[in-house]
Protein backbone atom coordinates (compact mmCIF):
# COMPACT_ATOMS: atom_id res chain seq x y z
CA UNK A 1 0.00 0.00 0.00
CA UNK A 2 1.84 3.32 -0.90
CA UNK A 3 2.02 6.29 1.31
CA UNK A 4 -0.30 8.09 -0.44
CA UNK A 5 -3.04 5.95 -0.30
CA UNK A 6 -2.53 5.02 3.35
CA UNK A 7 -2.43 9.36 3.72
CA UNK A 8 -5.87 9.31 2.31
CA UNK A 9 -7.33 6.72 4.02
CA UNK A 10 -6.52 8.49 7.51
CA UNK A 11 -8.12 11.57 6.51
CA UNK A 12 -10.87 9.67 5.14
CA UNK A 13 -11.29 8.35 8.79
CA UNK A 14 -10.53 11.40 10.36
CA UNK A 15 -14.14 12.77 8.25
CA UNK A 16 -10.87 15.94 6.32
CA UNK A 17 -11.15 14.35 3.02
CA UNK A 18 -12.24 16.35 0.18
CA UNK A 19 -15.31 15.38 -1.73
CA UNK A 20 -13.62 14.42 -4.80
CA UNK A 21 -10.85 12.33 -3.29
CA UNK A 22 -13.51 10.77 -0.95
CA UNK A 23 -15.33 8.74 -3.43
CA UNK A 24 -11.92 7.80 -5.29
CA UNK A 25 -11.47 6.25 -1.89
CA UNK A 26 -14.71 4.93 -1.13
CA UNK A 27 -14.23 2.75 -4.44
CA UNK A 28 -11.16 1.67 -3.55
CA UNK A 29 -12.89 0.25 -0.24
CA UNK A 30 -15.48 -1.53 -2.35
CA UNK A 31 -12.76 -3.21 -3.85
CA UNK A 32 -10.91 -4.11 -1.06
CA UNK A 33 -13.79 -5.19 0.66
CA UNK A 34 -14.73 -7.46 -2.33
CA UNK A 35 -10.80 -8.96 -2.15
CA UNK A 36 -11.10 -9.38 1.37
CA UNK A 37 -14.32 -11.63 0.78
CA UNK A 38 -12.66 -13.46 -1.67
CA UNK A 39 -9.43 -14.33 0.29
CA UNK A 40 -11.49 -15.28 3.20
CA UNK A 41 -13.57 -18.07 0.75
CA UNK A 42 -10.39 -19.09 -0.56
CA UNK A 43 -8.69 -19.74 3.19
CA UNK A 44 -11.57 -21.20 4.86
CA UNK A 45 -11.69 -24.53 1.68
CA UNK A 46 -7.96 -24.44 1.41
CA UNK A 47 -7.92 -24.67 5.70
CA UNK A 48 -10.90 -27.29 5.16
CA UNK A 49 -9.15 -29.88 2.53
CA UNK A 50 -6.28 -29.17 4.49
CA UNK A 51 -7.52 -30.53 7.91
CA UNK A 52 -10.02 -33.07 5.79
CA UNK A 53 -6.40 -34.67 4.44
CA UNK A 54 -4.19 -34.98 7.70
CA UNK A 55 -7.02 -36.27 9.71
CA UNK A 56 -7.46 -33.56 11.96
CA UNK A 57 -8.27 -29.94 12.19
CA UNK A 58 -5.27 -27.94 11.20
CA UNK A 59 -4.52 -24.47 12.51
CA UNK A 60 -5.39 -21.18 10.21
CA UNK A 61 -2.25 -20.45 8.83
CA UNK A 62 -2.47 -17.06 6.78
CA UNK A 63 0.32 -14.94 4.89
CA UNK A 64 1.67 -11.38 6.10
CA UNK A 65 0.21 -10.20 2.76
CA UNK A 66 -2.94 -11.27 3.80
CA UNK A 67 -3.21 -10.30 7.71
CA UNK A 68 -1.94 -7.64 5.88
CA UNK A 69 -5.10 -7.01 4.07
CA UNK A 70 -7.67 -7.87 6.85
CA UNK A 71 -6.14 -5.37 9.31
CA UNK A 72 -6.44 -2.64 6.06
CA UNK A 73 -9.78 -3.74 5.32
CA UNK A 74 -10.46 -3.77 9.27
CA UNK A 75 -9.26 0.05 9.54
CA UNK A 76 -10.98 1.18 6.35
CA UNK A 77 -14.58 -0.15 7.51
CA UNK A 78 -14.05 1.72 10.77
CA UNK A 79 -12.91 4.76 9.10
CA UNK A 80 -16.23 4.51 6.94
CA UNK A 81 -18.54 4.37 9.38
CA UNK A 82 -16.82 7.07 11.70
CA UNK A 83 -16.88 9.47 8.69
CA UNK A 84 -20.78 8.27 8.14
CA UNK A 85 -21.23 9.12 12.44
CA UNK A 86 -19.19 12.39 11.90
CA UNK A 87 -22.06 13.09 8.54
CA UNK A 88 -24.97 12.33 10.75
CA UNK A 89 -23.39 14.34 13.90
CA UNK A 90 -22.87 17.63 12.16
CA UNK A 91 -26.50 17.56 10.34
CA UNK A 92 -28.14 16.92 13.47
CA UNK A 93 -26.18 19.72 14.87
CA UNK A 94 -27.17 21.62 12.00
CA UNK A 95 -30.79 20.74 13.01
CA UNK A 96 -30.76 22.38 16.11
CA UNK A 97 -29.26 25.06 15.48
CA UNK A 98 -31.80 25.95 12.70
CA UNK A 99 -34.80 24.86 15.02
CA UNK A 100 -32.92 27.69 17.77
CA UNK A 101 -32.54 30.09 15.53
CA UNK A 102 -36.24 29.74 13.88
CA UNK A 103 -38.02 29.66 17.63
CA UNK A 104 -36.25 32.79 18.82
CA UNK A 105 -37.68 34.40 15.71
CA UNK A 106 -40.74 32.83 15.84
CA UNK A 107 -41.02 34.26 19.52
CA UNK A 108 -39.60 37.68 18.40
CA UNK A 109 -42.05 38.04 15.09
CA UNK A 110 -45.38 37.08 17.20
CA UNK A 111 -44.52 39.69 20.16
CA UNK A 112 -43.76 42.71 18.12
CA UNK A 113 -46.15 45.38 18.16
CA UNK A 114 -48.78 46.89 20.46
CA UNK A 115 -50.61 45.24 21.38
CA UNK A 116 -48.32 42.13 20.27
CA UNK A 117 -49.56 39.87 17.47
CA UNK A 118 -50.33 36.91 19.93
CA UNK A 119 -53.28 39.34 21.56
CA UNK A 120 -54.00 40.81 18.01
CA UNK A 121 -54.42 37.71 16.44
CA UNK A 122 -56.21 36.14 19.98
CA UNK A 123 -58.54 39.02 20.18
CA UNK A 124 -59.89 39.03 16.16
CA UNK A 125 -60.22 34.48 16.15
CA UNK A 126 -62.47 35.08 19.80
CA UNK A 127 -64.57 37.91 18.58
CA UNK A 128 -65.22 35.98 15.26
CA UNK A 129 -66.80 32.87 17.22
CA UNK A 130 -68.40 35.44 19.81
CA UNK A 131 -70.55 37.02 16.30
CA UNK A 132 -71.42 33.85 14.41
CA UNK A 133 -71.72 31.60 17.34
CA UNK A 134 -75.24 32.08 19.80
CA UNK A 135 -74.01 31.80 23.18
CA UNK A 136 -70.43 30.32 22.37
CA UNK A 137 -66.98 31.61 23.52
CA UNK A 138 -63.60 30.63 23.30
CA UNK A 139 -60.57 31.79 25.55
CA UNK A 140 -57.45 31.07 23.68
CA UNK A 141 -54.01 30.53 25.01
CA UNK A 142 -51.22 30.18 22.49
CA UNK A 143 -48.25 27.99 22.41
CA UNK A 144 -45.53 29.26 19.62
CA UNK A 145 -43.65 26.48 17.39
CA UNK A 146 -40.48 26.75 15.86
CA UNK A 147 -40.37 27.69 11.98
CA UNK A 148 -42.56 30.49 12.22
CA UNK A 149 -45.64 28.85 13.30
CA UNK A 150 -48.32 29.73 16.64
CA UNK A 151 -51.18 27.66 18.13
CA UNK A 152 -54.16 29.24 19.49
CA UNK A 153 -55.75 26.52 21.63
CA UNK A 154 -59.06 27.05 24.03
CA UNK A 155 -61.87 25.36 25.26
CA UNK A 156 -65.66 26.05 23.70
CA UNK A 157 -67.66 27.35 26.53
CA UNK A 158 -71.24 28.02 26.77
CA UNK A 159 -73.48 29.80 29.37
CA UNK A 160 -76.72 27.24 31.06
CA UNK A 161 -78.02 28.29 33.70
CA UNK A 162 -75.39 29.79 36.11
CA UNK A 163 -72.87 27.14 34.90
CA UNK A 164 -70.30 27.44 32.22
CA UNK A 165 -70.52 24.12 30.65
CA UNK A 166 -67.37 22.67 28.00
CA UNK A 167 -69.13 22.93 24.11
CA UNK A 168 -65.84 21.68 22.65
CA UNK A 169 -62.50 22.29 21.93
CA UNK A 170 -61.16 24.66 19.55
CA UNK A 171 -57.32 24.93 17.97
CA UNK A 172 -56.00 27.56 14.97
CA UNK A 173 -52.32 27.63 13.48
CA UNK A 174 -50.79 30.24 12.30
CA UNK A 175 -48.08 30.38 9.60
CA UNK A 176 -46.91 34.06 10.16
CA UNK A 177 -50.42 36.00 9.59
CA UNK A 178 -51.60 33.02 7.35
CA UNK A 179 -53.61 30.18 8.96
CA UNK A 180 -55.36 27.33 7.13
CA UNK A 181 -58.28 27.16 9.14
CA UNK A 182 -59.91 26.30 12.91
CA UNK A 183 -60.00 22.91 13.98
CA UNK A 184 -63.36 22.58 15.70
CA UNK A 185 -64.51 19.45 17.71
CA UNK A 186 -67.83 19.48 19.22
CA UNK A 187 -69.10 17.92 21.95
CA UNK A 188 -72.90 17.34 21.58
CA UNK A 189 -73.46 20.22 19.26
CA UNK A 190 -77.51 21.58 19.86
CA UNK A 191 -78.42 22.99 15.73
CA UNK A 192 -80.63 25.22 17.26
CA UNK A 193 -78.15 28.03 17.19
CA UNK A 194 -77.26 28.07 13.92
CA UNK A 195 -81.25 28.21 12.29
CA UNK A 196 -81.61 30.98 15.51
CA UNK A 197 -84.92 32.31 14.80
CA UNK A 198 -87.39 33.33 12.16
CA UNK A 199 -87.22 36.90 10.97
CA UNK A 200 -90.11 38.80 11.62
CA UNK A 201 -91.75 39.58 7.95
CA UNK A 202 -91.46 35.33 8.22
CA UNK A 203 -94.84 33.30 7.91
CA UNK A 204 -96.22 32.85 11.14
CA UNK A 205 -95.33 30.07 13.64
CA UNK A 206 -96.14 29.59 17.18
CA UNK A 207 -93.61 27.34 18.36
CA UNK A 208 -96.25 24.66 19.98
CA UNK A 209 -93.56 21.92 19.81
CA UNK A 210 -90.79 24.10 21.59
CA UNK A 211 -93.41 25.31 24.74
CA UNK A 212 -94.76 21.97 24.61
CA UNK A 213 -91.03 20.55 25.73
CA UNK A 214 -90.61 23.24 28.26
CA UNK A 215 -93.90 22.35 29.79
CA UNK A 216 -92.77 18.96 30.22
CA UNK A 217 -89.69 19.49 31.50
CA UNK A 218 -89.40 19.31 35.42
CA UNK A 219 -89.13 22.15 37.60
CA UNK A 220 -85.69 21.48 38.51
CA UNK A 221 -83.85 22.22 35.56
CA UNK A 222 -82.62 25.33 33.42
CA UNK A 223 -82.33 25.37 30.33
CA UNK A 224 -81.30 27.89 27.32
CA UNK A 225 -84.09 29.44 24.93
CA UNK A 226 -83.94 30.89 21.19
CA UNK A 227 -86.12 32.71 20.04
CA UNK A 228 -86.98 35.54 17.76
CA UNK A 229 -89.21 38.82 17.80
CA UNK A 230 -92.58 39.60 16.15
CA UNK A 231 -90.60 42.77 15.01
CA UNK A 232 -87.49 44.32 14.78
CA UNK A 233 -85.91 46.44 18.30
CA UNK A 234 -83.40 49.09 19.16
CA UNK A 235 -81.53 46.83 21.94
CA UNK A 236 -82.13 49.03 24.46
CA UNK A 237 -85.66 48.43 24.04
CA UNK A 238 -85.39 44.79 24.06
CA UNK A 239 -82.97 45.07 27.15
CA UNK A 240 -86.17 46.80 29.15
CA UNK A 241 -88.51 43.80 28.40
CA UNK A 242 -85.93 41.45 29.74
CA UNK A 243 -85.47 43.39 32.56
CA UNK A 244 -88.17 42.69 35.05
CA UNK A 245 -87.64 38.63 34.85
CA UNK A 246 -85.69 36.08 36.19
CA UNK A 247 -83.33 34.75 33.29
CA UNK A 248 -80.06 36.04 31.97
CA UNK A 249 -79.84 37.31 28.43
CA UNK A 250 -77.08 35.70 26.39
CA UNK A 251 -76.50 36.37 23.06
CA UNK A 252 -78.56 39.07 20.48
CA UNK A 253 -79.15 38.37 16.52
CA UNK A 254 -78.60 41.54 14.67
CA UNK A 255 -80.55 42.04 11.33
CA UNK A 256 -77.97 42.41 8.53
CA UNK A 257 -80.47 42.03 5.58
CA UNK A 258 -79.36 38.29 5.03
CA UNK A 259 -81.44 36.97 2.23
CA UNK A 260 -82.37 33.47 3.52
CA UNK A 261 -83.80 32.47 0.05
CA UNK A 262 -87.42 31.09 1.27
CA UNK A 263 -86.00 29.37 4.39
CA UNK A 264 -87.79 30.02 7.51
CA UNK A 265 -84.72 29.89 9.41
CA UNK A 266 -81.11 32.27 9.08
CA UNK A 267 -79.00 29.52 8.37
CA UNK A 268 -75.90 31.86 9.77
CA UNK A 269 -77.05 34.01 12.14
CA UNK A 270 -74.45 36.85 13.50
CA UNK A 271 -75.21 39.39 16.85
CA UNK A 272 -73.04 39.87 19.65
CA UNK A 273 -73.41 38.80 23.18
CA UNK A 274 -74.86 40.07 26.59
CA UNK A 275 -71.63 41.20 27.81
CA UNK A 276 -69.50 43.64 25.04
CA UNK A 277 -66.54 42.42 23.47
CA UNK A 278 -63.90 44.20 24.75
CA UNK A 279 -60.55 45.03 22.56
CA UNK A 280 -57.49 46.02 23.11
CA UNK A 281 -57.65 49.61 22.50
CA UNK A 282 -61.23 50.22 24.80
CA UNK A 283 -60.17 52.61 27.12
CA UNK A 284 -59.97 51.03 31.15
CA UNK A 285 -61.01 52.48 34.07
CA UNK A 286 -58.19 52.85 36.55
CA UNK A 287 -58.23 52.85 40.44
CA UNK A 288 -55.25 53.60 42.75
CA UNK A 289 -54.47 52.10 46.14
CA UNK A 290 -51.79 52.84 48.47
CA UNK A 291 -49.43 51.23 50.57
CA UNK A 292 -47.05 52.44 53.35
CA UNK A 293 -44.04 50.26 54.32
CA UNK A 294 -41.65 51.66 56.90
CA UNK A 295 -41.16 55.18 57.80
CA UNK A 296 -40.28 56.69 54.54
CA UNK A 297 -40.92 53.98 51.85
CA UNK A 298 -44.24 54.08 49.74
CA UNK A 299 -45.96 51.26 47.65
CA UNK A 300 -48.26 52.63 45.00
CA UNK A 301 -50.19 50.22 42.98
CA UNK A 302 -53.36 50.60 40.23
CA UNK A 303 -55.76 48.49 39.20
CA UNK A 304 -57.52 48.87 35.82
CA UNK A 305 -60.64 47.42 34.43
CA UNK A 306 -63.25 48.05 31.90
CA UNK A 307 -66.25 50.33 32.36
CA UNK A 308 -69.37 48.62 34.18
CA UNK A 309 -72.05 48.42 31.64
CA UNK A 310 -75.84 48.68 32.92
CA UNK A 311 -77.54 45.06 33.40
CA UNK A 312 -80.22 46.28 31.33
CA UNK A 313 -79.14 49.12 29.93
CA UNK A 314 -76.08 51.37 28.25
CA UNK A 315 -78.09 49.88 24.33
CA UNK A 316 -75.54 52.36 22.35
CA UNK A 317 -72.61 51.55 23.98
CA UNK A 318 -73.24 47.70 23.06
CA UNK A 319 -73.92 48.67 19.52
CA UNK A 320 -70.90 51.01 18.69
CA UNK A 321 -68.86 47.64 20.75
CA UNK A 322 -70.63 45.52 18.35
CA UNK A 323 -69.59 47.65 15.16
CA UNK A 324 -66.02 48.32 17.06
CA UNK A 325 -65.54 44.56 16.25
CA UNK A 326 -66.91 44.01 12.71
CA UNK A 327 -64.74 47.06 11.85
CA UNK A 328 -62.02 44.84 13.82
CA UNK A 329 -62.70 41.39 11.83
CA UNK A 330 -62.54 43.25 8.53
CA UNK A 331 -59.07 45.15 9.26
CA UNK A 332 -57.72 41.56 9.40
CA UNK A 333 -60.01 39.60 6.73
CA UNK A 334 -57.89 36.89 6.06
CA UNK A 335 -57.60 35.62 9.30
CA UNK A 336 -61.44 36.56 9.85
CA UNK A 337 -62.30 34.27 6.29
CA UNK A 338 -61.02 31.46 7.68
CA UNK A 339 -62.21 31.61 11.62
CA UNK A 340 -65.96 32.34 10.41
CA UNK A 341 -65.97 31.30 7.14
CA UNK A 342 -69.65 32.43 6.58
CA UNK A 343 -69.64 35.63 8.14
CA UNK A 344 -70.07 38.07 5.12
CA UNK A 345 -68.47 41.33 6.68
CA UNK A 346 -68.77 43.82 3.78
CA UNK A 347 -72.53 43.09 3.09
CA UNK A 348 -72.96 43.07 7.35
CA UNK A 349 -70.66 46.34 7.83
CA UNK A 350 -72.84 48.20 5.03
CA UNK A 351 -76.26 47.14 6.07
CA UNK A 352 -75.71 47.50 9.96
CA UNK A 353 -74.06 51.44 9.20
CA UNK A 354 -77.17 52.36 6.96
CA UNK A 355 -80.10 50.99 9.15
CA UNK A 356 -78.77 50.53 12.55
CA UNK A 357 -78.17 48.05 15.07
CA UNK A 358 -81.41 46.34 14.86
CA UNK A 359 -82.26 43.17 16.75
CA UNK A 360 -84.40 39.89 15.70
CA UNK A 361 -84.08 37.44 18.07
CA UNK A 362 -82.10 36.67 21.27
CA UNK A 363 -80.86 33.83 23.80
CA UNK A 364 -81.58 33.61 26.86
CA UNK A 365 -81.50 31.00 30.07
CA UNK A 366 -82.61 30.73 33.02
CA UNK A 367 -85.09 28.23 35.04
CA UNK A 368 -87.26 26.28 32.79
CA UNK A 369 -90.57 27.40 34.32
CA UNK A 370 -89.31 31.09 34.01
CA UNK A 371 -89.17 30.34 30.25
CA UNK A 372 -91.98 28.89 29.89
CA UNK A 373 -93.51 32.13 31.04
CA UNK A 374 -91.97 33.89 28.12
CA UNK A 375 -95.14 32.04 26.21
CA UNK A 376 -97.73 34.55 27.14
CA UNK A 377 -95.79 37.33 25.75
CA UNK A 378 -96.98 38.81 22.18
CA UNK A 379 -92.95 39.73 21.42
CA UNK A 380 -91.57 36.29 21.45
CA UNK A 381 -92.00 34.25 17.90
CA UNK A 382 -90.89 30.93 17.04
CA UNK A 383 -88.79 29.41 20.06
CA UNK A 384 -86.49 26.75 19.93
CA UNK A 385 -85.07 24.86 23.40
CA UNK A 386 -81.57 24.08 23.32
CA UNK A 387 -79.62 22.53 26.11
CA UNK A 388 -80.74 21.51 29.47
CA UNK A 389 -79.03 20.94 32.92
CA UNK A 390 -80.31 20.34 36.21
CA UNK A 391 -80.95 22.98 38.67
CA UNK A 392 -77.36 26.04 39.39
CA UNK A 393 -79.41 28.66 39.41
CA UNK A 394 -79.63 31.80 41.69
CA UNK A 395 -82.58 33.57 41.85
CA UNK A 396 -82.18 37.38 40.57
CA UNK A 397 -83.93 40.69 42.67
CA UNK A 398 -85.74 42.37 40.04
């Protein structure tokens, strides 16, 4: 073996080679392999007829050049598969360094701004379930990936009752600002919602079926109610003839001129709920409280929270909130397209700023008797009883 070659062969094992002289060297190994196979054939019959012919089993017996050749062929197999370890090493190394780098961006890119993109994004994906959704809400948490990617993950809740019950769970990626689309698994899913209510220029129907449940449900439950209006209302209007009873409002369904093509039922209703959707940029209330420590030393702290709203009152506010977050939903369409697929913002946006925040229908819950009361009233068209629990309520002091 010449110096050369034996020069190679140790960089080749030390992983310094260069490309080109690598797989001059690799071949050479094939061959060598290929010889050593050969040789070993040839001295295991020749060690065979040997023994076979003096009786006995006769010792190996094997030629420097060949020892030779195994301990070459021994070193150059080693060699090969340190050089493949030393491949696989730096690639993995490679790996993690590019899966570092990308989640430090990934965490830099999603909490730029103000508010940062994780609220931004959080706050328009919430407020698009809380407007096509009756009486659904989600509270997202997100967990960032490497390679540029967020999850927004939450839990489907909806109001019964005084309990907040589980609806589902709900999960969003993000790609940047691009997302493919929610991932929504229900639990038991009440249709109700979605066919809300009959608009009022609808035929007529009095809902016998629906009261006819109610009535036979026991005293002991509560349960949640859809229903729509025998005509459209300014909110704070319908907020006054909720007022004096003892249920909770949930969720209203705005009018947004939705041509429903015959049906008797909007097949994708969109409102806003009892309690405003508040953004990022609504102004908080703050409140200061103060705390000594020592002779000299002061604590100051603040709290702030959002303005109280009136139970059954404060109708504007809830409507310019309720426009607030259309306006919010179209500023980031894309996102919006894919979290409520059905909502049709420009049509909504245009309708609601030429004729008002006008209501058709609402949710409500409360005990099932209490409901049922809701019968005699010339107002409510066309209900439809969703879910049921047994009795959490508290009575209210009207």
């Amino acid at each position: 073996m010449s110096e050369e070659f034996k020069r190679k062969l140790k960089q080749y094992a030390e992983g310094s080679l260069p490309e080109d002289e690598r797989e001059e060297v690799e071949r050479e190994i094939e061959k060598l392999e290929l010889y050593q196979s050969y040789l070993e054939e040839l001295t295991e019959s020749g060690d065979n007829k040997s023994g076979i012919r003096g009786g006995r089993q006769a010792e190996p017996s094997e030629s420097e050049n060949k020892r030779q050749l195994r301990k070459e062929a021994n070193i150059i197999r080693k060699g090969k598969w340190k050089a493949r370890l030393s491949n696989a090493l730096t690639l993995l190394s490679l790996l993690i360094a590019v899966t570092f780098v990308s989640s430090a961006c990934t965490a830099l890119f999603y909490s730029m701004g103000e508010p940062d993109r994780v609220d931004l994004y959080r706050d328009v994906v919430s407020s698009a379930i809380a407007v096509t959704e009756p009486n659904v809400e989600v509270h997202l948490n997100a967990q960032g990936n490497a390679f540029f990617t967020m999850d927004l993950k939450g839990e489907l809740v909806k109001q019964i009752g005084d309990a907040r019950v589980s609806a589902g769970d709900y999960s969003i990626r993000f790609l940047l600002n691009r997302t493919n689309g929610p991932v929504l698994l229900w639990k038991e899913r009440n249709t109700n919602g979605r066919g809300l209510a009959r608009l009022p220029d609808s035929s007529t129907y009095n809902g016998d079926s629906e009261w006819s449940i109610l009535e036979k449900l026991p005293e002991g439950t509560v349960s949640e109610l859809y229903f729509s209006l025998d005509r459209l209302y300014e909110t704070e209007d319908l907020l006054k003839l909720l007022e004096s009873r003892n249920l909770t409002p949930l969720w209203f369904a705005v009018d947004n001129g939705q041509d429903n093509s015959g049906r008797s039922w909007v097949s994708d209703p969109i409102g806003f709920p009892y309690m405003p959707i508040w953004h990022h940029d609504d102004k908080k209330l703050e409140s200061y409280s103060e705390e000594k420590r020592g002779l000299f030393s002061k604590v100051t702290s603040s709290l702030s929270s959002y303005p109280q709203v009136q139970a059954y009152g404060d109708g504007e506010l809830r409507n310019d909130n309720f426009k607030k977050t259309l306006y919010l939903l179209r500023e980031y369409r894309a996102i919006t397209k894919k979290a409520a697929p059905f909502l049709k913002l420009d049509e909504t946006i245009g309708y609601v700023e030429q004729h008002g925040v006008k209501l058709y229908g609402a949710v409500v819950t409360g005990p099932t008797k209490e409901l049922l009361k809701l019968k005699q009233e010339p107002w409510v068209r066309a209900p439809r009883v969703g879910e049921v629990r047994l009795w959490n309520w508290r009575d209210r002091g009207h």
